[in-house]
PDB file of N, CA and C in Angstrom:
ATOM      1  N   UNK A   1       0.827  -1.180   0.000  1.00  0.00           N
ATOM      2  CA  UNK A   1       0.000   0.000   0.000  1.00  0.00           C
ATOM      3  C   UNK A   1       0.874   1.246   0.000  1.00  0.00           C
ATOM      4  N   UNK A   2       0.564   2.190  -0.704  1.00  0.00           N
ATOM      5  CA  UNK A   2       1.534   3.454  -0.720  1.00  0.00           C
ATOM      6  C   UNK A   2       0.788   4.292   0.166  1.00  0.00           C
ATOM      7  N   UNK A   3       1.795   4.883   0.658  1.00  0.00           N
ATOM      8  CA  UNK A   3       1.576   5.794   2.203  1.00  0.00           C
ATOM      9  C   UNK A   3       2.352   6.941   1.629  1.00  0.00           C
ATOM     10  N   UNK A   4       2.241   7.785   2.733  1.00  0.00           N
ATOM     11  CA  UNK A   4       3.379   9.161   2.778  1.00  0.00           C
ATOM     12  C   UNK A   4       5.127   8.972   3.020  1.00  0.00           C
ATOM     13  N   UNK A   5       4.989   7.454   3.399  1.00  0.00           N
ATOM     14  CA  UNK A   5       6.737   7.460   3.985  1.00  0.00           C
ATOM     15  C   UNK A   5       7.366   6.112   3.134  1.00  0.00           C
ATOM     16  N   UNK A   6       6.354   5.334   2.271  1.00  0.00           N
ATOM     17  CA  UNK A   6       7.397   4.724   0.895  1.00  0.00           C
ATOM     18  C   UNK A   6       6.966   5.307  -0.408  1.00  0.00           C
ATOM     19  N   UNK A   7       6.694   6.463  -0.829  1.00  0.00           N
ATOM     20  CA  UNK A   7       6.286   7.098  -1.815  1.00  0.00           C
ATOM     21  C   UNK A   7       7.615   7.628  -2.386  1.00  0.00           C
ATOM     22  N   UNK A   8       7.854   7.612  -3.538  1.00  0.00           N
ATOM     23  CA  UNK A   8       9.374   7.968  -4.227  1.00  0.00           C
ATOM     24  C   UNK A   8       8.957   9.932  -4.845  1.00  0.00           C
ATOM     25  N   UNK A   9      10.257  10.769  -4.387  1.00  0.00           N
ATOM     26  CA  UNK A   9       9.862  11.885  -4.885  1.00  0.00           C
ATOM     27  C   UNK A   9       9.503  11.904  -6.109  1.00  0.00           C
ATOM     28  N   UNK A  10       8.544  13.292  -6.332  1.00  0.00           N
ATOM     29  CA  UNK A  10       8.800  13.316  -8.433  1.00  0.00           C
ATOM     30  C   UNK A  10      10.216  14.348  -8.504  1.00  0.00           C
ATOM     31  N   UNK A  11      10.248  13.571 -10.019  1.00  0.00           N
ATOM     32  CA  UNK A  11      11.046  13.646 -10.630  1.00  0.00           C
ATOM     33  C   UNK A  11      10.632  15.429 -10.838  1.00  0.00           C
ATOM     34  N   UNK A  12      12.284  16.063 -11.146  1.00  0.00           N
ATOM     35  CA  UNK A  12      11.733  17.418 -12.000  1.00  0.00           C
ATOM     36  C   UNK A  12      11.903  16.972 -13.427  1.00  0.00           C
ATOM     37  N   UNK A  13      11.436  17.931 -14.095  1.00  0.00           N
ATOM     38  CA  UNK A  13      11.513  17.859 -15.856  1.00  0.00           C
ATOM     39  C   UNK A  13      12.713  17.142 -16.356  1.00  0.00           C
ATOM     40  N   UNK A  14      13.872  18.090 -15.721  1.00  0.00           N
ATOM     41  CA  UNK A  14      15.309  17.656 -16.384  1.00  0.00           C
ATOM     42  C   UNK A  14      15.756  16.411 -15.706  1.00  0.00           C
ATOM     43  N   UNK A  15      15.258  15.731 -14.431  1.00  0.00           N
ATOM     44  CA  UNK A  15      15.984  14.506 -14.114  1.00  0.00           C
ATOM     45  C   UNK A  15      15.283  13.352 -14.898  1.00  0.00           C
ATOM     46  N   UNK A  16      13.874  13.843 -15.049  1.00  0.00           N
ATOM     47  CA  UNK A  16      13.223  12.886 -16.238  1.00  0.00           C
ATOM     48  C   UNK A  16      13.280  12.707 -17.519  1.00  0.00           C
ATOM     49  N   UNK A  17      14.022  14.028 -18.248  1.00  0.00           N
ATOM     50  CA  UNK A  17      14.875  14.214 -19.735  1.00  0.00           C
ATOM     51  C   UNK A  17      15.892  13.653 -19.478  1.00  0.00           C
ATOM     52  N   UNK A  18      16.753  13.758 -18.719  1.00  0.00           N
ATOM     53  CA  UNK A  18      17.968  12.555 -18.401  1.00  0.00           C
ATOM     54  C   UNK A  18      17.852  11.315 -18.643  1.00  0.00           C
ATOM     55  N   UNK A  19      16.926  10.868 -17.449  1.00  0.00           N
ATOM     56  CA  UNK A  19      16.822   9.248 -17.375  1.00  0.00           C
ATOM     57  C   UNK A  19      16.160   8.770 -18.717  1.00  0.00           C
ATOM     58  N   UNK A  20      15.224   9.691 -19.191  1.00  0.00           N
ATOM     59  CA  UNK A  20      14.785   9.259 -20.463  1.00  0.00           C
ATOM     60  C   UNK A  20      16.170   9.242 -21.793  1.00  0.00           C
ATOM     61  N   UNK A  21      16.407  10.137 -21.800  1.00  0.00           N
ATOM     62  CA  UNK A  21      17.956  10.289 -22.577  1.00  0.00           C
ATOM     63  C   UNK A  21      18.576   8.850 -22.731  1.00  0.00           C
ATOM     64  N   UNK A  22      18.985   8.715 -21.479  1.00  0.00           N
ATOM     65  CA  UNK A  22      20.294   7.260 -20.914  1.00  0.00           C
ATOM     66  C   UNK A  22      19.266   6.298 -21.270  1.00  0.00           C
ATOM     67  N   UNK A  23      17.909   6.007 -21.310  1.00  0.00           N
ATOM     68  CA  UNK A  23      16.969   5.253 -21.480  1.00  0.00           C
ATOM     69  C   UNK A  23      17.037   4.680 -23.074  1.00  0.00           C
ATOM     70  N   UNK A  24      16.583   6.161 -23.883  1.00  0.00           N
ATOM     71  CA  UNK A  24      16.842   5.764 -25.331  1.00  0.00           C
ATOM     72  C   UNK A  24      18.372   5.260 -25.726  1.00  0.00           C
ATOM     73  N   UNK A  25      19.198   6.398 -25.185  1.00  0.00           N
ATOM     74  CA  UNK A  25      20.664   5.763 -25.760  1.00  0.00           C
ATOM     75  C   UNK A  25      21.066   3.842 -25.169  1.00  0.00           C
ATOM     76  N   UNK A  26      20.356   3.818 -24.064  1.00  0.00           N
ATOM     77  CA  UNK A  26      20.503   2.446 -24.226  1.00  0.00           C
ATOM     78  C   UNK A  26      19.805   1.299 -24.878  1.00  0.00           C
ATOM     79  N   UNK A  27      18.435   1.654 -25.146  1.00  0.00           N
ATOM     80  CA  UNK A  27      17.765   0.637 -26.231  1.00  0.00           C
ATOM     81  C   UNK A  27      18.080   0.951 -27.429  1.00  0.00           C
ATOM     82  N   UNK A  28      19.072   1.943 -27.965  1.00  0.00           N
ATOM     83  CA  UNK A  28      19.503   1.853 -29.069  1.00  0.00           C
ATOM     84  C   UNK A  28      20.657   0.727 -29.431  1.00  0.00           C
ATOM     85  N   UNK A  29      21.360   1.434 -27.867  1.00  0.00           N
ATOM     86  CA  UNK A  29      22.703  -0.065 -28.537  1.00  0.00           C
ATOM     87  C   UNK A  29      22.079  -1.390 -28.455  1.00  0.00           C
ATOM     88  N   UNK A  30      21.078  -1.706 -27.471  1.00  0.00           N
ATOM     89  CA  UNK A  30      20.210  -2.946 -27.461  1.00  0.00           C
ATOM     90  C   UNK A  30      19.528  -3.452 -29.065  1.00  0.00           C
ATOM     91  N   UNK A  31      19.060  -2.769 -29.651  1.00  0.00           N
ATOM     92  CA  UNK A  31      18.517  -3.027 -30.813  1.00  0.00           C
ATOM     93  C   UNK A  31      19.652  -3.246 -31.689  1.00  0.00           C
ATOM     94  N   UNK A  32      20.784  -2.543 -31.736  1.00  0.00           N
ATOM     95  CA  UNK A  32      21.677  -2.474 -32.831  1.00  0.00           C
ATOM     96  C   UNK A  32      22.565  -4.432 -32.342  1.00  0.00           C
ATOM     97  N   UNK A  33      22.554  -4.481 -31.106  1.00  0.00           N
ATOM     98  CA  UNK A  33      23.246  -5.735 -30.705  1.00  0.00           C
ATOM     99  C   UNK A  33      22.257  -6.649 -31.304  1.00  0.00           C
ATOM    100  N   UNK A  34      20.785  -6.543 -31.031  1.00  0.00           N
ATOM    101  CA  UNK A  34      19.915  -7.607 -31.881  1.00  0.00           C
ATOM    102  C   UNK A  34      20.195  -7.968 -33.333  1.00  0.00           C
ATOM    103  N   UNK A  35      20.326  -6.559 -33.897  1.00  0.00           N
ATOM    104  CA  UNK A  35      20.266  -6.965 -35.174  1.00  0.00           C
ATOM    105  C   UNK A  35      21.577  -7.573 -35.701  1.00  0.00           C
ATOM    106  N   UNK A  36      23.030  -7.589 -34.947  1.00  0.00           N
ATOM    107  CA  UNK A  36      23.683  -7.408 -35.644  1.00  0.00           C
ATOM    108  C   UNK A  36      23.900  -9.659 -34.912  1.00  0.00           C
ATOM    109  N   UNK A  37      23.171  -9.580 -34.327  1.00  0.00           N
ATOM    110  CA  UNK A  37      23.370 -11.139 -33.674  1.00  0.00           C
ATOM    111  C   UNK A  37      22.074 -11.649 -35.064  1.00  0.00           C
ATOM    112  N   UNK A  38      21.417 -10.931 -35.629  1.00  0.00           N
ATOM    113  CA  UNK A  38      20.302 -12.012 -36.027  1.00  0.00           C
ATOM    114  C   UNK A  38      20.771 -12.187 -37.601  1.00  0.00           C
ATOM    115  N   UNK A  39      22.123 -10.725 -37.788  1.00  0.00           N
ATOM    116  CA  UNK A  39      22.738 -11.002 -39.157  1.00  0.00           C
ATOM    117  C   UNK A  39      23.408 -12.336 -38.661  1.00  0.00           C
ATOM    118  N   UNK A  40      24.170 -12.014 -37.856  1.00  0.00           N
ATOM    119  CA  UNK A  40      25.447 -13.364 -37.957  1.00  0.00           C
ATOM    120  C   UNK A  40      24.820 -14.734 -38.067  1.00  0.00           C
ATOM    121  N   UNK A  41      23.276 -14.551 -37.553  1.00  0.00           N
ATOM    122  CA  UNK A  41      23.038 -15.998 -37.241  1.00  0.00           C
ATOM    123  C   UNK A  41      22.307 -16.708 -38.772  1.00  0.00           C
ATOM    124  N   UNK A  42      21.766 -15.054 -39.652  1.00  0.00           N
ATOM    125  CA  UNK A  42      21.183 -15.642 -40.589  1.00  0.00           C
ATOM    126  C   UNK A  42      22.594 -16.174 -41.537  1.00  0.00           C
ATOM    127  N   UNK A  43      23.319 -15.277 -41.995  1.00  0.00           N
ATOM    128  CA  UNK A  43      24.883 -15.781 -41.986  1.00  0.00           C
ATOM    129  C   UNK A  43      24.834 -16.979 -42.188  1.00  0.00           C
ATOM    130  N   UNK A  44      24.965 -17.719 -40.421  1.00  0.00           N
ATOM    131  CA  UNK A  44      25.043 -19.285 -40.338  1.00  0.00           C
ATOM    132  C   UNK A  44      24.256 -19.957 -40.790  1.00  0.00           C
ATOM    133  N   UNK A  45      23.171 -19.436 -41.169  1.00  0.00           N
ATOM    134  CA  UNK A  45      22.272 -20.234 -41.431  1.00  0.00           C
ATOM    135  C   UNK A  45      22.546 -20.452 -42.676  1.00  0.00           C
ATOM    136  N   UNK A  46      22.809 -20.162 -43.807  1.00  0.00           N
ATOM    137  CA  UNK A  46      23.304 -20.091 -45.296  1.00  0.00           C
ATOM    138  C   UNK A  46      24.468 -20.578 -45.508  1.00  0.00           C
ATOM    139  N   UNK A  47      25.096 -20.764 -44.794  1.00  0.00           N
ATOM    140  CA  UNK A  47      26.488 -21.674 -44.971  1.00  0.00           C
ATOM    141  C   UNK A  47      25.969 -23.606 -44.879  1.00  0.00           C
ATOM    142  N   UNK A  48      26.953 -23.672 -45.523  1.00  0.00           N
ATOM    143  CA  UNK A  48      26.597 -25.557 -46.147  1.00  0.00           C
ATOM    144  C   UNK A  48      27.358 -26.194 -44.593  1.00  0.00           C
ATOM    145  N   UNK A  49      26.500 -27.225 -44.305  1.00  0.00           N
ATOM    146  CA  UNK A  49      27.269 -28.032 -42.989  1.00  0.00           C
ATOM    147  C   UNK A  49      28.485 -29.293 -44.019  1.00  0.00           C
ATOM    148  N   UNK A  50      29.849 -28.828 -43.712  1.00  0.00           N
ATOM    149  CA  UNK A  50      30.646 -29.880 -44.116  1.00  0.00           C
ATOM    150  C   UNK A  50      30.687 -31.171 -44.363  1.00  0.00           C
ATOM    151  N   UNK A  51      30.249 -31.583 -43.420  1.00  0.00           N
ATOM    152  CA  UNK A  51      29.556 -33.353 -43.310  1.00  0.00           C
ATOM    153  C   UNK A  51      29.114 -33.762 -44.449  1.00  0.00           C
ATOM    154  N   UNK A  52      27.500 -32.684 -44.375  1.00  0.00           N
ATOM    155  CA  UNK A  52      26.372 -33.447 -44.669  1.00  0.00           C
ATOM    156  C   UNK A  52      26.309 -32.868 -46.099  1.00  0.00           C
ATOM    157  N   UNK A  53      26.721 -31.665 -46.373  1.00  0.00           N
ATOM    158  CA  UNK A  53      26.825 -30.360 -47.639  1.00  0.00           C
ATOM    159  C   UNK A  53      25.241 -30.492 -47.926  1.00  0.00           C
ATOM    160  N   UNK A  54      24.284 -30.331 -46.322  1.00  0.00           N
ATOM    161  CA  UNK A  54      22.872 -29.851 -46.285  1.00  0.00           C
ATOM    162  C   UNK A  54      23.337 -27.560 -45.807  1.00  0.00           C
ATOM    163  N   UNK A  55      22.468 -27.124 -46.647  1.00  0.00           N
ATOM    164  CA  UNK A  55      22.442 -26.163 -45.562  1.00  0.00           C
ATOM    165  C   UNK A  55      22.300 -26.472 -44.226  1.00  0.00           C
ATOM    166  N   UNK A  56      22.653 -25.267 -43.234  1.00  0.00           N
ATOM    167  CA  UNK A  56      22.349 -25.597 -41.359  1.00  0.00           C
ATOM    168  C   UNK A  56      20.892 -25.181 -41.451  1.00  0.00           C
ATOM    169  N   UNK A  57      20.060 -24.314 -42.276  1.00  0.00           N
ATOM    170  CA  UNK A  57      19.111 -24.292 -42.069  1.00  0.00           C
ATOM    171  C   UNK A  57      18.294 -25.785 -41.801  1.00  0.00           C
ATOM    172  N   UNK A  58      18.285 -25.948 -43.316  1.00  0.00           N
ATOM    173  CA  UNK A  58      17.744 -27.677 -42.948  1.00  0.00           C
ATOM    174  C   UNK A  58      17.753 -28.511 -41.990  1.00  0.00           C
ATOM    175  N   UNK A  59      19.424 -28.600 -41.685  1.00  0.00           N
ATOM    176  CA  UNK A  59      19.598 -29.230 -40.387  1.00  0.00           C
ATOM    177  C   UNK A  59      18.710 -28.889 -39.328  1.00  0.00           C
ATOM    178  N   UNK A  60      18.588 -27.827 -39.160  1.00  0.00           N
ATOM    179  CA  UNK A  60      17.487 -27.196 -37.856  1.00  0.00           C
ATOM    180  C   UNK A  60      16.432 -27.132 -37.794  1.00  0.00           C
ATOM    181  N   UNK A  61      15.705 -27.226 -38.987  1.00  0.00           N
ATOM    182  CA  UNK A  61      14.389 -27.477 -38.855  1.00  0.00           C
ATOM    183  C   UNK A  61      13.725 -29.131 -39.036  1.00  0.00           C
ATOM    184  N   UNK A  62      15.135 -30.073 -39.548  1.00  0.00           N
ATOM    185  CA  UNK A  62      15.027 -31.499 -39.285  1.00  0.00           C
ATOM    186  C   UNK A  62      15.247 -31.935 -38.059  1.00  0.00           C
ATOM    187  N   UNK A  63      15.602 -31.316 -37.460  1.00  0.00           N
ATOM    188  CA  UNK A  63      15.939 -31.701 -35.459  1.00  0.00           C
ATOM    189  C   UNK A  63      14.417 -30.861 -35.072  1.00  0.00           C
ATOM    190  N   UNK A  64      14.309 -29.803 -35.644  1.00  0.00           N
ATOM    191  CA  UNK A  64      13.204 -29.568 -34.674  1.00  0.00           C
ATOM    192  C   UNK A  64      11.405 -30.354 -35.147  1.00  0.00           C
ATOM    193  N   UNK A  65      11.763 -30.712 -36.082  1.00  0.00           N
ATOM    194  CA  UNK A  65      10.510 -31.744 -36.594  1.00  0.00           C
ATOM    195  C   UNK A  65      10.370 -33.051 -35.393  1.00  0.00           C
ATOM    196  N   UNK A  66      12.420 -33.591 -35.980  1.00  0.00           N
ATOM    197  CA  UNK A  66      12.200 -34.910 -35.254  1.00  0.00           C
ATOM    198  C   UNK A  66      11.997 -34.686 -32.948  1.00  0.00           C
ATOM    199  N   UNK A  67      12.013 -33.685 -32.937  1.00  0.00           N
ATOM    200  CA  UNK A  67      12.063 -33.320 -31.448  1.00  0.00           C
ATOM    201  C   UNK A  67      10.221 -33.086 -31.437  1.00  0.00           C
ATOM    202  N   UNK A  68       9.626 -32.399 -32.219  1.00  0.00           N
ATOM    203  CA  UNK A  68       8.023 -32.456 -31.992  1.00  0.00           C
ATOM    204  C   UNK A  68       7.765 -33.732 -31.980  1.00  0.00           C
ATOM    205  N   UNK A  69       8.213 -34.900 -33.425  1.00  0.00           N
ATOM    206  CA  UNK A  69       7.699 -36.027 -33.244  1.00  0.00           C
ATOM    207  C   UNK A  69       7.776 -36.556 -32.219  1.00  0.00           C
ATOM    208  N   UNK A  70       8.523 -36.554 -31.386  1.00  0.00           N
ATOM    209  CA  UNK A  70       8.728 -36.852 -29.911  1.00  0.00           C
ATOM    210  C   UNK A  70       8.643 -36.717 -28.814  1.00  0.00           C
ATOM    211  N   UNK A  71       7.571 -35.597 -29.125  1.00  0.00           N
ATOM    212  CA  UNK A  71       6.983 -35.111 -28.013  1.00  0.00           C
ATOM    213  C   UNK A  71       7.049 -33.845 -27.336  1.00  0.00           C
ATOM    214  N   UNK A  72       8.114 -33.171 -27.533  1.00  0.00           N
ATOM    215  CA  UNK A  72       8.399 -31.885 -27.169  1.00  0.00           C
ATOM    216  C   UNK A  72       7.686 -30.817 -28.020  1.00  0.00           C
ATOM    217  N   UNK A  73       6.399 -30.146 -27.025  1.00  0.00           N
ATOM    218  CA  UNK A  73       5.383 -29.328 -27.195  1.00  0.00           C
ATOM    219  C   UNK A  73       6.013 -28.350 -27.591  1.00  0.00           C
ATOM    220  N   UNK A  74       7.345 -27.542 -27.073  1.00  0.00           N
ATOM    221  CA  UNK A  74       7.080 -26.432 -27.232  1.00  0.00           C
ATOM    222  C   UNK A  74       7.891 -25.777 -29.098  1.00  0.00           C
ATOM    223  N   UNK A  75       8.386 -27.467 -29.396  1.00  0.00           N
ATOM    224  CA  UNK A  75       9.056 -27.450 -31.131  1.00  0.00           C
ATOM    225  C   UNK A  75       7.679 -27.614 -31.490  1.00  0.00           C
ATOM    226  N   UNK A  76       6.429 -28.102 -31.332  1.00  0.00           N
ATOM    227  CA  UNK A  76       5.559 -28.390 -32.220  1.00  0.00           C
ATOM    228  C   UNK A  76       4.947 -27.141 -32.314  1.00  0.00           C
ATOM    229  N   UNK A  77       4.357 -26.290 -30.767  1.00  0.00           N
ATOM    230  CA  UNK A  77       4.016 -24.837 -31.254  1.00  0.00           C
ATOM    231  C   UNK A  77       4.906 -23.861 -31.936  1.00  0.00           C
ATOM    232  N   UNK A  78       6.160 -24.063 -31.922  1.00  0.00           N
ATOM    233  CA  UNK A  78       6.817 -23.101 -32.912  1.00  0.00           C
ATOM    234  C   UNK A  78       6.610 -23.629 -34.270  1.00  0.00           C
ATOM    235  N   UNK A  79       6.586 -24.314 -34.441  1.00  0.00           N
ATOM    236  CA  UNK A  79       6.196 -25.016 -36.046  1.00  0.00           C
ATOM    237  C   UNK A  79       5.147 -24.527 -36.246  1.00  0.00           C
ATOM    238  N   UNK A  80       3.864 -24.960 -35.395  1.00  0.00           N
ATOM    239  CA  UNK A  80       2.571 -24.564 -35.864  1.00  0.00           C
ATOM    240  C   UNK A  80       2.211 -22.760 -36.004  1.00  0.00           C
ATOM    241  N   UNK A  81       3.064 -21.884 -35.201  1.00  0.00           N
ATOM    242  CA  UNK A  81       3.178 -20.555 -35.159  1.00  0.00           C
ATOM    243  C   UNK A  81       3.790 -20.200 -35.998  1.00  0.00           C
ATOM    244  N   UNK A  82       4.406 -20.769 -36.691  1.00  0.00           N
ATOM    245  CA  UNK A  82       5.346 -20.433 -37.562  1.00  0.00           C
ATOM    246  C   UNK A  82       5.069 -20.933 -39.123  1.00  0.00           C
ATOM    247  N   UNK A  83       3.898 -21.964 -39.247  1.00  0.00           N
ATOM    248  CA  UNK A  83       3.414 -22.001 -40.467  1.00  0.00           C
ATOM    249  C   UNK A  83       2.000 -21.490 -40.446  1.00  0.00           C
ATOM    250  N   UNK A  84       1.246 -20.462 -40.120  1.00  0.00           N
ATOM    251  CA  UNK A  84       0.650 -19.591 -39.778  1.00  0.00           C
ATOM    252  C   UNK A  84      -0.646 -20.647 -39.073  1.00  0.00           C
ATOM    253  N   UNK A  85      -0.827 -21.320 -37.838  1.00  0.00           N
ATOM    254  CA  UNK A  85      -1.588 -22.081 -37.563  1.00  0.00           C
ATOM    255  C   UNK A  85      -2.038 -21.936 -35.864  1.00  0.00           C
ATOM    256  N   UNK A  86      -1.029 -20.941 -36.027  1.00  0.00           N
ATOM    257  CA  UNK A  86      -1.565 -20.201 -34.212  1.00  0.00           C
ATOM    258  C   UNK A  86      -2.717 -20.009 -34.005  1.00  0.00           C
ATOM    259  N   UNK A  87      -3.882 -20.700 -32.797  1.00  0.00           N
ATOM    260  CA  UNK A  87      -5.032 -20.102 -32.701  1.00  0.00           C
ATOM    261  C   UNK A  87      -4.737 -18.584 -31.737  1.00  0.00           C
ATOM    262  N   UNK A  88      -5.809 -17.983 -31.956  1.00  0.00           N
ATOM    263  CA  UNK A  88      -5.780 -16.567 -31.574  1.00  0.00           C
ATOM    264  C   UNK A  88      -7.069 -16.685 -30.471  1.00  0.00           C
ATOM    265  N   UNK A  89      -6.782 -15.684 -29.359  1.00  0.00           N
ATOM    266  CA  UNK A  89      -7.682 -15.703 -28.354  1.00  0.00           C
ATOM    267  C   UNK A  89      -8.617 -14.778 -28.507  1.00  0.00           C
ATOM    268  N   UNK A  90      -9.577 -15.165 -28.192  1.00  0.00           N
ATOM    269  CA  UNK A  90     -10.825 -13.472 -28.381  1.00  0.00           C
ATOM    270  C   UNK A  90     -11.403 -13.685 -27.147  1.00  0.00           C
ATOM    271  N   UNK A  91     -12.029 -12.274 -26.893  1.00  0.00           N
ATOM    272  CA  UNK A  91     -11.865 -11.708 -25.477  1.00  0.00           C
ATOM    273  C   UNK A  91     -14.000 -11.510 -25.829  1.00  0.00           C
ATOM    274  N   UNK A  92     -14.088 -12.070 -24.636  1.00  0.00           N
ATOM    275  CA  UNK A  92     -15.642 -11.546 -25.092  1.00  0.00           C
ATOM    276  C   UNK A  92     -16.045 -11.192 -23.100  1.00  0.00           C
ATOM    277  N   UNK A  93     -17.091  -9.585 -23.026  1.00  0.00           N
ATOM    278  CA  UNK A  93     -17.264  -8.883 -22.140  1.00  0.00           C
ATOM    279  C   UNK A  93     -18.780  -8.860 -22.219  1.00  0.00           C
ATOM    280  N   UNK A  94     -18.866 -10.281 -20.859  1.00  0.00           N
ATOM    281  CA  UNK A  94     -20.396 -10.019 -20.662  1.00  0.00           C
ATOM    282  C   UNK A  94     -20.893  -8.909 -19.246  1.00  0.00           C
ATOM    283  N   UNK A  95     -21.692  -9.063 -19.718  1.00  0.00           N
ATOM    284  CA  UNK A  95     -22.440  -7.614 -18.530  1.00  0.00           C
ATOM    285  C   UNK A  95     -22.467  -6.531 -18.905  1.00  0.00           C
ATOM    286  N   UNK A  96     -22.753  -5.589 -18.403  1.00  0.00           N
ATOM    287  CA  UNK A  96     -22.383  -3.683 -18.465  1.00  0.00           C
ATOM    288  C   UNK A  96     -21.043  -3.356 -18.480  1.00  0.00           C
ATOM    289  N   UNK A  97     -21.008  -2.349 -19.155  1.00  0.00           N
ATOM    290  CA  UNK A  97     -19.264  -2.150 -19.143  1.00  0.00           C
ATOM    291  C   UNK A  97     -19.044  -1.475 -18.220  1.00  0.00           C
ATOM    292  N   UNK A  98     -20.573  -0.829 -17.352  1.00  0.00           N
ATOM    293  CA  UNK A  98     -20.176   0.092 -16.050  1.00  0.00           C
ATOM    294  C   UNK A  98     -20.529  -0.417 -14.695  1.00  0.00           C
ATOM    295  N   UNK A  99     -20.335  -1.860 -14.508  1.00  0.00           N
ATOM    296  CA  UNK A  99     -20.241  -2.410 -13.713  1.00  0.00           C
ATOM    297  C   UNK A  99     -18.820  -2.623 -13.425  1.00  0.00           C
ATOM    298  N   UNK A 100     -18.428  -2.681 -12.167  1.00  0.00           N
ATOM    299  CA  UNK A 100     -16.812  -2.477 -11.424  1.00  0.00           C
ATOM    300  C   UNK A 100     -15.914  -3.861 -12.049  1.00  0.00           C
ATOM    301  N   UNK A 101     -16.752  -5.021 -11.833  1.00  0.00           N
ATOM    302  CA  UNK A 101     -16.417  -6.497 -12.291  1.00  0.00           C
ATOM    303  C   UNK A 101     -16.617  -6.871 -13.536  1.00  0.00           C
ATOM    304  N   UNK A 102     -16.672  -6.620 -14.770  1.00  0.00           N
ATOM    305  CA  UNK A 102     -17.455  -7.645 -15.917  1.00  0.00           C
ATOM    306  C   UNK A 102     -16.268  -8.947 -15.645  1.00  0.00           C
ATOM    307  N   UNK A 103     -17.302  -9.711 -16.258  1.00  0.00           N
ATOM    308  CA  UNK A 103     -16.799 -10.988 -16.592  1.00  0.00           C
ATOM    309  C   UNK A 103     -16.332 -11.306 -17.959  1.00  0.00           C
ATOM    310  N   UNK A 104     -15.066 -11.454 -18.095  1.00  0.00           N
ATOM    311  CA  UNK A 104     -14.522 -11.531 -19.318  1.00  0.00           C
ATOM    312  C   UNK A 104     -13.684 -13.155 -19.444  1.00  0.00           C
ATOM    313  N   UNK A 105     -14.416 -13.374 -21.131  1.00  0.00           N
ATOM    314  CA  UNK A 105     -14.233 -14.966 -21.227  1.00  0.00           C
ATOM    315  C   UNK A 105     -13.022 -15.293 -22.359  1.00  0.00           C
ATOM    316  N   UNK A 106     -12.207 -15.745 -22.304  1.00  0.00           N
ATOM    317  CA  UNK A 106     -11.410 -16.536 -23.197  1.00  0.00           C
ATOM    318  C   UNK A 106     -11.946 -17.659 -24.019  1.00  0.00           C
ATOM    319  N   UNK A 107     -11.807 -17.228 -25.020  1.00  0.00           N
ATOM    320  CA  UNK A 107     -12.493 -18.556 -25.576  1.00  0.00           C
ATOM    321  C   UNK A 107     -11.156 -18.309 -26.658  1.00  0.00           C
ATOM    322  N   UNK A 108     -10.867 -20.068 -27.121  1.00  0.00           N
ATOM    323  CA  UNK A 108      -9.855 -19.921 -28.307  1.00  0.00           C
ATOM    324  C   UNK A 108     -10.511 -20.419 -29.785  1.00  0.00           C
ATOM    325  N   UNK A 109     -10.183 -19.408 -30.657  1.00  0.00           N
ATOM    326  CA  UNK A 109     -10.596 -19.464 -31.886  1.00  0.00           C
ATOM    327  C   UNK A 109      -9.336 -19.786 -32.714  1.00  0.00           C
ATOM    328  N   UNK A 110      -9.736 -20.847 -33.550  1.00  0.00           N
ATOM    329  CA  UNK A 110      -8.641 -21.348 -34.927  1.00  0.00           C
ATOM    330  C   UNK A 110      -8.576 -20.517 -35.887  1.00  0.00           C
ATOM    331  N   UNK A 111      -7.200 -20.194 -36.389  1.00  0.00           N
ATOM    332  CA  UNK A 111      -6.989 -19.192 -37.537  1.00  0.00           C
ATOM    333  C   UNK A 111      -7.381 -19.918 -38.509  1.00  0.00           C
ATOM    334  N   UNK A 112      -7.750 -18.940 -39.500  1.00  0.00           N
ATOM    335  CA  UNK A 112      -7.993 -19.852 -40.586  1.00  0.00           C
ATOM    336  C   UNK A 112      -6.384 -19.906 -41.512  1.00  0.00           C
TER     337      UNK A 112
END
């Protein structure tokens, strides 16, 4: 519960242009580190595996087939999310909307 004696001061303008400042300059280098990890990896992915002279792509999506066949749920929902087969949730609001409580239902619907 917030009281008078764990309540954090406000901020003035300029300590909140600051922290916002250091805020952006750091999700910038964050984004630039994403992208520059998702080049290298597409990279790898396009290079031929020596062995097999399969792309690594292949390789990875033949391990992650044979790992669904086997049971591991969470390779089969990336497969199925990933060949557009995700069901999507819809939100349905029974009652008044100016009642304090509505009751709101999940129900899952199949993409088409």
């Amino acid at each position: 519960m917030a009281n008078s004696e764990n309540l954090k001061p406000a901020r003035t303008k300029s300590e909140a242009r600051e922290k916002g400042k250091k805020g952006g300059i750091k999700s910038g280098e964050k984004r630039r580190e994403r992208k520059k990890l998702r080049e290298l990896l597409e990279i790898a992915l396009q290079l031929q595996n020596k062995e097999t002279g399969e792309q690594n792509d292949f390789a990875i999506i033949a391990a992650l087939i044979k790992k669904a066949v086997n049971g591991d749920t969470k390779a089969f929902e990336l497969i199925r999310d990933t060949i557009g087969e995700k069901p999507t949730d819809k939100q349905e609001i029974i009652g008044d909307i100016k009642t304090t409580n509505p009751v709101i239902n999940i129900l899952p619907v199949k993409a088409n």
